[in-house]
C-alpha atoms as a PDB file:
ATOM      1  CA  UNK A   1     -89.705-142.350 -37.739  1.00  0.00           C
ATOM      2  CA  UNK A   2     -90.509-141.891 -41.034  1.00  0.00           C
ATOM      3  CA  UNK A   3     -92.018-138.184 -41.619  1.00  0.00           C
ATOM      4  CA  UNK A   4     -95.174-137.911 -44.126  1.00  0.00           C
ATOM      5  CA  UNK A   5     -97.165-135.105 -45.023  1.00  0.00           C
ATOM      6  CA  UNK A   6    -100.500-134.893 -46.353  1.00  0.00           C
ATOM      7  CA  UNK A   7    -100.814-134.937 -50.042  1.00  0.00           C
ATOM      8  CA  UNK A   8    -104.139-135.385 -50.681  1.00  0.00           C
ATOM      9  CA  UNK A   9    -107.117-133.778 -48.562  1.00  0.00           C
ATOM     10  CA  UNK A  10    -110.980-135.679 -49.006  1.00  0.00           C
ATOM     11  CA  UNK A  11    -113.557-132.799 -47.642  1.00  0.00           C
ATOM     12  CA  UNK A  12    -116.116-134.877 -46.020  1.00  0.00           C
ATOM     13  CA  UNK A  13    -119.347-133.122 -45.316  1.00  0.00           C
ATOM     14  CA  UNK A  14    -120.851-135.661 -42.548  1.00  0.00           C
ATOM     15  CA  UNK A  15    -124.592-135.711 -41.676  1.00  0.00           C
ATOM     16  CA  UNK A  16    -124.401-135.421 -37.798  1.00  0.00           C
ATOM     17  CA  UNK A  17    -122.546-132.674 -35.846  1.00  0.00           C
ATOM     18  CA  UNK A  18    -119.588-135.314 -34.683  1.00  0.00           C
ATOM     19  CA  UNK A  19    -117.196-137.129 -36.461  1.00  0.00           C
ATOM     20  CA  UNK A  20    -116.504-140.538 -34.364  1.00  0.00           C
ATOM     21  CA  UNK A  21    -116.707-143.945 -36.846  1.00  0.00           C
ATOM     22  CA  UNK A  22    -116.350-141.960 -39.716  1.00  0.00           C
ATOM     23  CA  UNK A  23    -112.909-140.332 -38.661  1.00  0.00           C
ATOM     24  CA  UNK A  24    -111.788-144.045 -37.054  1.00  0.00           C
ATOM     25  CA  UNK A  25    -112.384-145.915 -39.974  1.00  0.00           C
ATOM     26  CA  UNK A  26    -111.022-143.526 -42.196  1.00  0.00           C
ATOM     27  CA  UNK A  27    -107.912-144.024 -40.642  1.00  0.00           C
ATOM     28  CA  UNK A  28    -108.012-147.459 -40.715  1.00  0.00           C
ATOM     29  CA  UNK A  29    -108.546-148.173 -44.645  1.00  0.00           C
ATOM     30  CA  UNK A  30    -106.899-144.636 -46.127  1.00  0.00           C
ATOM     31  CA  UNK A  31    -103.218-144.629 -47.201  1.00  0.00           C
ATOM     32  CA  UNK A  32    -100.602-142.605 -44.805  1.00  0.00           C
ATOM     33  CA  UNK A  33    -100.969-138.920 -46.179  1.00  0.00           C
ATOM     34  CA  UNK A  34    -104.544-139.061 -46.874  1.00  0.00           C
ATOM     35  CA  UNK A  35    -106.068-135.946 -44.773  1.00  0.00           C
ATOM     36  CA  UNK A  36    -110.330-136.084 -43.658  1.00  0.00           C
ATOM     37  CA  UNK A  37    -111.177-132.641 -43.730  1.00  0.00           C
ATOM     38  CA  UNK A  38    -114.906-132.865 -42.526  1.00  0.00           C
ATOM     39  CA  UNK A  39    -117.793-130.107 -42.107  1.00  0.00           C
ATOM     40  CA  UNK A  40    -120.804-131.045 -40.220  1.00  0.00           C
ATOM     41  CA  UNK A  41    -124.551-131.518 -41.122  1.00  0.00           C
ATOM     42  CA  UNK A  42    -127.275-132.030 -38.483  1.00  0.00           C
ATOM     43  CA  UNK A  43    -129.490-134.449 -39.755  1.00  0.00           C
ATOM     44  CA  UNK A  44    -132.630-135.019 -37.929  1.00  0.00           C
ATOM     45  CA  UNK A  45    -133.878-138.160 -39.381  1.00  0.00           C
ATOM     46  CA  UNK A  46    -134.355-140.259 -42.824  1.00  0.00           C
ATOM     47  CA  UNK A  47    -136.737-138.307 -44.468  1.00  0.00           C
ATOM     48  CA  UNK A  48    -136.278-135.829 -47.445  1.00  0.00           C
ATOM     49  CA  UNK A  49    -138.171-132.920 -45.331  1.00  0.00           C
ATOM     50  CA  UNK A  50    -135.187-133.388 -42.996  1.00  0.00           C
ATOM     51  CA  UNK A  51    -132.651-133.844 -45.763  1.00  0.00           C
ATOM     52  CA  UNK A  52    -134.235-130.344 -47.405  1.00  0.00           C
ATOM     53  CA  UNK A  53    -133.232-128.810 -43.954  1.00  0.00           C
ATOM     54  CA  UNK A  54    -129.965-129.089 -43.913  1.00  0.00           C
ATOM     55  CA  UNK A  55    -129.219-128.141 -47.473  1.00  0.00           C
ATOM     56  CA  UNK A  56    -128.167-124.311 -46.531  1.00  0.00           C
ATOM     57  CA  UNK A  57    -125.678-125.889 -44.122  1.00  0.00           C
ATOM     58  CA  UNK A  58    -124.011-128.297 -46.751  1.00  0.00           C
ATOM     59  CA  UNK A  59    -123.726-125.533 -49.360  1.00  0.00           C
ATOM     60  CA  UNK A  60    -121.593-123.380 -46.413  1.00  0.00           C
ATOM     61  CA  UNK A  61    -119.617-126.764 -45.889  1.00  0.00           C
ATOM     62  CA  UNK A  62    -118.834-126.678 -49.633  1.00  0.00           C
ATOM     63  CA  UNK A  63    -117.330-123.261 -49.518  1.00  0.00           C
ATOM     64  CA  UNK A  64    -115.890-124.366 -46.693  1.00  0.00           C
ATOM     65  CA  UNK A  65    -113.701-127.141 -48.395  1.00  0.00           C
ATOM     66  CA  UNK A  66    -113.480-125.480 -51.625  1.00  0.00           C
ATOM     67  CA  UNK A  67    -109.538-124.025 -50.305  1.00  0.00           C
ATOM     68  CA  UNK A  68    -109.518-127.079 -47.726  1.00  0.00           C
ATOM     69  CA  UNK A  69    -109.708-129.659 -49.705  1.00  0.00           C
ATOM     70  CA  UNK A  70    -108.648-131.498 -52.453  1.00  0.00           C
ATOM     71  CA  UNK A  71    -112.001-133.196 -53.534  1.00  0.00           C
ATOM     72  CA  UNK A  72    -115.349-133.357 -51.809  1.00  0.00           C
ATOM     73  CA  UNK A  73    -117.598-135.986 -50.712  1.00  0.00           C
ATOM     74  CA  UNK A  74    -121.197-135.543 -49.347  1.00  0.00           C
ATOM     75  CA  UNK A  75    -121.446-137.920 -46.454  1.00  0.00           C
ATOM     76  CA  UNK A  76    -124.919-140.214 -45.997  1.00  0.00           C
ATOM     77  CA  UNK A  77    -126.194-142.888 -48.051  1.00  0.00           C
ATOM     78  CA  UNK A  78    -130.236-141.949 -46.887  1.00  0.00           C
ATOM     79  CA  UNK A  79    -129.197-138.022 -47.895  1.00  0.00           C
ATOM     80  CA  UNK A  80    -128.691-139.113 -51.651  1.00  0.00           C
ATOM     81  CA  UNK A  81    -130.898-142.156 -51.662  1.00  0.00           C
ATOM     82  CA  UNK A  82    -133.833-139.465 -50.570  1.00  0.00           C
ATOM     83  CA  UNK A  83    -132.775-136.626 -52.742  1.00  0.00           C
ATOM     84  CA  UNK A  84    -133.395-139.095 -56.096  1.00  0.00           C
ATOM     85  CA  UNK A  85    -130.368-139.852 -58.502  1.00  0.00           C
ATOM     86  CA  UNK A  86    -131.274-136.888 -60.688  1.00  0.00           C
ATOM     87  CA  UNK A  87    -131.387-134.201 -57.747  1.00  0.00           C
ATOM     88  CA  UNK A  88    -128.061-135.597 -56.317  1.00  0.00           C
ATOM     89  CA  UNK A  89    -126.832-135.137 -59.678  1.00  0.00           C
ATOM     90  CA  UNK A  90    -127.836-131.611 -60.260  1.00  0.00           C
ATOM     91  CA  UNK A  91    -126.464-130.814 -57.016  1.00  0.00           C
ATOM     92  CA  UNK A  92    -123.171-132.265 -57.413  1.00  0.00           C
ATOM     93  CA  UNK A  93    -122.861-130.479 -60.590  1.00  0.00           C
ATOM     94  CA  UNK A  94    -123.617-126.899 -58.697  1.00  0.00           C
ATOM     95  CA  UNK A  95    -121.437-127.917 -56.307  1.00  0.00           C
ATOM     96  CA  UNK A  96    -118.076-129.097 -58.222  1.00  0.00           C
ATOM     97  CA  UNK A  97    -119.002-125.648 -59.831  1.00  0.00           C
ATOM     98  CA  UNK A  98    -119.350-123.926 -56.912  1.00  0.00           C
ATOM     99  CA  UNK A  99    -115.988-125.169 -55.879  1.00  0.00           C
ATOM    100  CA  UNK A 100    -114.056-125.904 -58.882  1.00  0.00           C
ATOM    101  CA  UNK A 101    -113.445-129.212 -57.389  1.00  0.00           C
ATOM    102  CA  UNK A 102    -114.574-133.018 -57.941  1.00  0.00           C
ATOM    103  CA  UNK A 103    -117.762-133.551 -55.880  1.00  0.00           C
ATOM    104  CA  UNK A 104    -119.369-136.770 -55.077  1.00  0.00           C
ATOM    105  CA  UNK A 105    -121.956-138.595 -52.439  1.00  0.00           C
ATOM    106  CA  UNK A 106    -121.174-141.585 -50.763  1.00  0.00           C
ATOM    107  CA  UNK A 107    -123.943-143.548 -52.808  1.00  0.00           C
ATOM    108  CA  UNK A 108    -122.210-142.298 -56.023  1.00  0.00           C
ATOM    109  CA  UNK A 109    -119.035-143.609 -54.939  1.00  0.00           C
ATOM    110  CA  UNK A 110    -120.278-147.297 -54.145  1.00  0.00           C
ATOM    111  CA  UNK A 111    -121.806-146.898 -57.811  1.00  0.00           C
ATOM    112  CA  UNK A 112    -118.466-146.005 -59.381  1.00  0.00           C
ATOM    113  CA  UNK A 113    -116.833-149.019 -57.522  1.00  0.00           C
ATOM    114  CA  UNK A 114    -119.526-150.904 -58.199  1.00  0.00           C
ATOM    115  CA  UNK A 115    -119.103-150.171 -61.990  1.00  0.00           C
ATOM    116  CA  UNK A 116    -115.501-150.381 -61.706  1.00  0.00           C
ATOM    117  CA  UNK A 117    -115.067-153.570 -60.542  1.00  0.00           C
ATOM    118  CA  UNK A 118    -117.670-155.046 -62.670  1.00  0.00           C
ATOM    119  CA  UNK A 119    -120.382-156.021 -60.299  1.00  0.00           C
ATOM    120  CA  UNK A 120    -123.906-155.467 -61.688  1.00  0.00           C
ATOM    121  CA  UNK A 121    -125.536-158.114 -59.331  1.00  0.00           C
ATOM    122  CA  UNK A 122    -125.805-157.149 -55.839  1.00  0.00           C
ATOM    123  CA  UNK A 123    -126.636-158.318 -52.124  1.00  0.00           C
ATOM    124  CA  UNK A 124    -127.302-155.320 -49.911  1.00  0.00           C
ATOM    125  CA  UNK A 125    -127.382-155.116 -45.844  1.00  0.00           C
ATOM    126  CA  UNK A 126    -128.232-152.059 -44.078  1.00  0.00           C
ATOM    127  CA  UNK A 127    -129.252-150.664 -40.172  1.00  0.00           C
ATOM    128  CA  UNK A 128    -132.386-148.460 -42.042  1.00  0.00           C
ATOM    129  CA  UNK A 129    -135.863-149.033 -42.617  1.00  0.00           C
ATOM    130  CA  UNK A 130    -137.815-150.676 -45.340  1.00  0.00           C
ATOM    131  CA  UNK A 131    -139.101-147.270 -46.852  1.00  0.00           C
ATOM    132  CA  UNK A 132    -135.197-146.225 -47.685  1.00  0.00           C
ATOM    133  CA  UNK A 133    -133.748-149.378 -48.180  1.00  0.00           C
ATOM    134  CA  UNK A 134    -136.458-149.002 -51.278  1.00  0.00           C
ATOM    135  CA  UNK A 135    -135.350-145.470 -52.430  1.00  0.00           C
ATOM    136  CA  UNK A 136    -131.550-147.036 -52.222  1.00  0.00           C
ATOM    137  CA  UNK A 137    -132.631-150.045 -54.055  1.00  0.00           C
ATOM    138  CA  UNK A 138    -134.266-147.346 -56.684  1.00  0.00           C
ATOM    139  CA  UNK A 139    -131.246-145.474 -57.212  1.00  0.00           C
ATOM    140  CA  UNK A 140    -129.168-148.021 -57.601  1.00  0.00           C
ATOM    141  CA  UNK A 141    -131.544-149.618 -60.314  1.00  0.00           C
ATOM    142  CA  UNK A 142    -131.270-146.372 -61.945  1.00  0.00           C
ATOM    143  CA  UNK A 143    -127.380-146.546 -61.661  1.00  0.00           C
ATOM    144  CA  UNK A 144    -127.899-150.274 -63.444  1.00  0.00           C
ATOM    145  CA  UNK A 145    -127.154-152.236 -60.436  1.00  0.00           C
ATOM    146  CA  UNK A 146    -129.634-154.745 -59.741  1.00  0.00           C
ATOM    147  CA  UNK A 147    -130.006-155.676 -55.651  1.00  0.00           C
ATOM    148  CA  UNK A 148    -130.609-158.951 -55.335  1.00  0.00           C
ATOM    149  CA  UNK A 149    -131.089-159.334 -51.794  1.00  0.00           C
ATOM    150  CA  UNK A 150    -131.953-157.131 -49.210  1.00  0.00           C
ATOM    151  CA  UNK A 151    -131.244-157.757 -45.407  1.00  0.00           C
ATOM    152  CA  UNK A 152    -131.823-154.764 -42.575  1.00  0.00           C
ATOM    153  CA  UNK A 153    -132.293-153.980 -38.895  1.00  0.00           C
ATOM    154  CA  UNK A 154    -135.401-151.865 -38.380  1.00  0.00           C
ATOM    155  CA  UNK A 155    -133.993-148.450 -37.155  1.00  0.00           C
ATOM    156  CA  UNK A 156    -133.750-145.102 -36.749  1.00  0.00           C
ATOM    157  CA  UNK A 157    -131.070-142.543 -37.094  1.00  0.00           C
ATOM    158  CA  UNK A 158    -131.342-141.810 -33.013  1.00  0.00           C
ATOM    159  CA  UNK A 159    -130.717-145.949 -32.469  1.00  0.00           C
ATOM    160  CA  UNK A 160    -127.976-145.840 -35.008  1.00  0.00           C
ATOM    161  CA  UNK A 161    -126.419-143.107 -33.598  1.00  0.00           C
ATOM    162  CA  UNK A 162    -126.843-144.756 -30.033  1.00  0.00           C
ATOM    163  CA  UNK A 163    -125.494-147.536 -31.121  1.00  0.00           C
ATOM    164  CA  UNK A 164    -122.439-149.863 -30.022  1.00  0.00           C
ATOM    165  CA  UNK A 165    -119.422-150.913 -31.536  1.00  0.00           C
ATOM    166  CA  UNK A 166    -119.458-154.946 -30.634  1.00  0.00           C
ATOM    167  CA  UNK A 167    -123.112-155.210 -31.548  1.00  0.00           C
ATOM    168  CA  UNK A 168    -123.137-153.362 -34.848  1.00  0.00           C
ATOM    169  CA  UNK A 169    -119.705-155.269 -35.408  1.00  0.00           C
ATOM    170  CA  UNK A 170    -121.878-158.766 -35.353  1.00  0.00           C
ATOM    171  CA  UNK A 171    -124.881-157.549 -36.900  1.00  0.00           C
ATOM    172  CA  UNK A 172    -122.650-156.465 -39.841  1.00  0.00           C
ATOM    173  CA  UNK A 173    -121.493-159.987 -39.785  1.00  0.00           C
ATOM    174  CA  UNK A 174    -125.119-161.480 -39.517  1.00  0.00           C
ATOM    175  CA  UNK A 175    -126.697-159.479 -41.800  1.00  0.00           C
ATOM    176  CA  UNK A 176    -124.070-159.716 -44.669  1.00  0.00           C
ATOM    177  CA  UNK A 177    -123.614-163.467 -44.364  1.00  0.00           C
ATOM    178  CA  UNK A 178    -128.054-163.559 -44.578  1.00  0.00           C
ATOM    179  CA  UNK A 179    -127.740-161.430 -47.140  1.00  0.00           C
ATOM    180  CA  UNK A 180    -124.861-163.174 -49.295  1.00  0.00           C
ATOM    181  CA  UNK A 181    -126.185-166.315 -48.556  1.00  0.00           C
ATOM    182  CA  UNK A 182    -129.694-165.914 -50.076  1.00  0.00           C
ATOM    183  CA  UNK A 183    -128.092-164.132 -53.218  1.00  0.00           C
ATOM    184  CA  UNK A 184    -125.586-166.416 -54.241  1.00  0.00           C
ATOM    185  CA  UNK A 185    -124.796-164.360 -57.759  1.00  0.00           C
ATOM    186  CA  UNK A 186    -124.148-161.407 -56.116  1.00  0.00           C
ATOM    187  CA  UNK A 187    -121.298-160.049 -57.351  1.00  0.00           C
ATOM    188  CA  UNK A 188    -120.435-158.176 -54.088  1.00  0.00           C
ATOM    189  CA  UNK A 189    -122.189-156.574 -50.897  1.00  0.00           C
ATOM    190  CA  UNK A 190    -122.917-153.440 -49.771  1.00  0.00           C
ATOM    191  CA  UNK A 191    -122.877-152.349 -46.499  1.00  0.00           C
ATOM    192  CA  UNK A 192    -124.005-148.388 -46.240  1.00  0.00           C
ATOM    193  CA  UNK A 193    -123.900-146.102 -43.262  1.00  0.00           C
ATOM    194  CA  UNK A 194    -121.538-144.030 -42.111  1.00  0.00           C
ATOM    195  CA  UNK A 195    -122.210-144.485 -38.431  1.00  0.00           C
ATOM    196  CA  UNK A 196    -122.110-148.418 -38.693  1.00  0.00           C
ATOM    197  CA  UNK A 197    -119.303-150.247 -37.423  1.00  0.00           C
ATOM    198  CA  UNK A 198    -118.386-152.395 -40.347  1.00  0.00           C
ATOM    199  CA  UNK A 199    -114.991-151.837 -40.373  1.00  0.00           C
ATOM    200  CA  UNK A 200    -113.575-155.063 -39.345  1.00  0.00           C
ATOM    201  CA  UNK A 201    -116.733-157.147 -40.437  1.00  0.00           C
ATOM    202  CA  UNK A 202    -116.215-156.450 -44.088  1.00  0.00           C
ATOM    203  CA  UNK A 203    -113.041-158.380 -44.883  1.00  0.00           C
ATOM    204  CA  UNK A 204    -114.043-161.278 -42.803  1.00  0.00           C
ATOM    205  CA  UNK A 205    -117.102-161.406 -45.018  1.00  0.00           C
ATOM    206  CA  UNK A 206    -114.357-161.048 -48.378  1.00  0.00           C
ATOM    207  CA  UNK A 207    -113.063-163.762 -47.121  1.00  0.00           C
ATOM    208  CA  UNK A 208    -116.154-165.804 -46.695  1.00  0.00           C
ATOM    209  CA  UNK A 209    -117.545-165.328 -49.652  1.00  0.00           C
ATOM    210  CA  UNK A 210    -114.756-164.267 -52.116  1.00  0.00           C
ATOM    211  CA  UNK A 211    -116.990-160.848 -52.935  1.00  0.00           C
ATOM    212  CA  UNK A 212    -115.893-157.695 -52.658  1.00  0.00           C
ATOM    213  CA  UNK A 213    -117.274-155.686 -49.490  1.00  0.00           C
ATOM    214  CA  UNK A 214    -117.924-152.119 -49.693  1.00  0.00           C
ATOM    215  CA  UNK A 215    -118.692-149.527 -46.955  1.00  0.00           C
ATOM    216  CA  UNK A 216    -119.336-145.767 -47.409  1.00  0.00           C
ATOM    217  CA  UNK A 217    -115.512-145.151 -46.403  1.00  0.00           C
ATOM    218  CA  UNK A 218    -114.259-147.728 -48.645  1.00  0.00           C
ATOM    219  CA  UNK A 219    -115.694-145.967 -51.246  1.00  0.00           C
ATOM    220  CA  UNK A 220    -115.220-142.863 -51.127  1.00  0.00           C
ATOM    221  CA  UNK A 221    -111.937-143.347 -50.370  1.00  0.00           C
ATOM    222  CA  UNK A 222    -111.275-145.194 -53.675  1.00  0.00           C
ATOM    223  CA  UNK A 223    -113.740-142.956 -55.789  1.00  0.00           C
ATOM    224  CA  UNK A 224    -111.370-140.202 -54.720  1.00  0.00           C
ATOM    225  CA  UNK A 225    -108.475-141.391 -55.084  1.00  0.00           C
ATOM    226  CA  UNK A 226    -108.900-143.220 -58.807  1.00  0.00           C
ATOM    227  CA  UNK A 227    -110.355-140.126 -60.052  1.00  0.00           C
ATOM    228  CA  UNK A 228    -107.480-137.340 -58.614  1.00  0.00           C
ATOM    229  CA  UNK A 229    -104.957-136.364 -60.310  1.00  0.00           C
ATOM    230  CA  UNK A 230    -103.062-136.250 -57.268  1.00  0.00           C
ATOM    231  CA  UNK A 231    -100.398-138.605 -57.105  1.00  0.00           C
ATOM    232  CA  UNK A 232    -100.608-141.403 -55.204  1.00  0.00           C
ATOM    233  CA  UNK A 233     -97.350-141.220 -52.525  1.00  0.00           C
ATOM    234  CA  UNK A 234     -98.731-144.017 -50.786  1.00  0.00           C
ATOM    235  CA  UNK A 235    -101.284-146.982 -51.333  1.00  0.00           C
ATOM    236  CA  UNK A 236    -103.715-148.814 -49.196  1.00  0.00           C
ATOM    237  CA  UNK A 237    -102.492-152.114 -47.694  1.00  0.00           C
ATOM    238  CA  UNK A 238    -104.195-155.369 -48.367  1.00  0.00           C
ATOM    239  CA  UNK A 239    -106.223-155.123 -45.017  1.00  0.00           C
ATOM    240  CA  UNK A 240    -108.352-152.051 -46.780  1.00  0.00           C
ATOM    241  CA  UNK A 241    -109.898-154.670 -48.188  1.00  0.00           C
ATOM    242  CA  UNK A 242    -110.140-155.713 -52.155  1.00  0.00           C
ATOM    243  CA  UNK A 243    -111.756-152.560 -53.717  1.00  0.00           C
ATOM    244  CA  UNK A 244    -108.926-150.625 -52.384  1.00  0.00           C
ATOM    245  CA  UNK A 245    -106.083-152.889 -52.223  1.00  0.00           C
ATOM    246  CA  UNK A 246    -106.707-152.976 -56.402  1.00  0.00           C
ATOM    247  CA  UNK A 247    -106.494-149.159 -56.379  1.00  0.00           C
ATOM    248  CA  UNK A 248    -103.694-148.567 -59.102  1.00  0.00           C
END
């Protein structure tokens, strides 16, 4: 049995009080040695009053990780996507100086990967409403990323959380081949939300449709590890899926 220690530690502050899909598919995409260190939000619903909430609780979980972790990501697609680009950017800012480490938002890193592999046309698929799908859509735009096609499943954060693992597996799979389909220039798909079970949908949908697929864990994953200066002791396998299997 080979014997590997962690060498590189992601602090993860999630939006809900347990970490279930977001510590399982972790494991499944990040290289042996890659260490979730997580702190916990409690999110009420999408809305920015609820977002506003919470924000005393996410600054504790970034002094938290500042001597946990090496880098920080801000779990939640609908926390950044109602915040606005520019607030998310001011507080990332006070936060990687808060911490004196790299600080990011899931919705950041899919625009880095985005960016980084080139893909400026879009096809988007989601478990949110219409009214946030538009502020992600937004943010994105601001970002230079044009979504060409939008597909979602009406609901709330209570349904998503309620949610099971078969169904959302499909509905992945049905929504990203709708949306794909009906945006046949998009240069990949995005499939946000943290909670979702998209784990094993995405690379069937790579394989479909030759696009890359990216999830929240995908890329935060990559967005930490191409910007550490940690080295890399090990690598994601080819079942991580193309934006990671191309991490150099």
């Amino acid at each position: 049995m080979a014997i590997v220690f962690p060498w590189f530690r992601l602090g993860y502050i999630i939006p809900h009080r347990h970490t279930d899909m977001d510590g399982y598919q972790f494991a499944r995409v990040a290289p042996d040695g890659m260490l979730l260190v997580t702190t916990q939000l409690n999110l009420a619903e999408y809305s920015l009053s609820a977002v506003e909430r919470e924000l005393p609780a996410l600054w504790q979980g970034v002094d938290i990780l500042s001597s946990r972790a090496d880098s920080i990501a801000i779990s939640g697609v609908p926390l950044a996507a109602s915040l606005g680009r520019e607030r998310t950017s001011a507080l990332l800012a006070e936060a990687a100086d808060r911490s004196g480490l790299r600080c990011s938002t899931d919705l950041e890193a899919h625009i880095a990967a985005l960016h980084h592999l080139g893909a400026e046309r879009i096809a988007l698929a989601t478990r949110w409403p219409d009214a946030l799908n538009a502020r992600i859509v937004e943010y994105l735009g601001q970002a230079g990323i044009e979504v060409r096609r939008v597909e979602a499943e009406q609901r709330n954060l209570a349904q998503n959380k309620a949610a099971d693992p078969e169904a959302d597996h499909h509905l992945a799979l049905r929504l990203g081949r709708a949306a794909l389909a009906a945006s046949p220039d998009a240069q990949a798909l995005m499939l946000p939300g943290g909670l979702w079970f998209a784990i094993y949908a995405a690379p069937l949908l790579e394989a479909e449709f030759g696009v890359p697929v990216l999830l929240n864990i995908t890329a935060t994953v990559w967005s930490a590890l191409h910007d550490s200066v940690v080295p890399l002791s090990e690598r994601p396998t080819a079942e991580s899926g193309l934006l990671l299997a191309g991490l150099a």
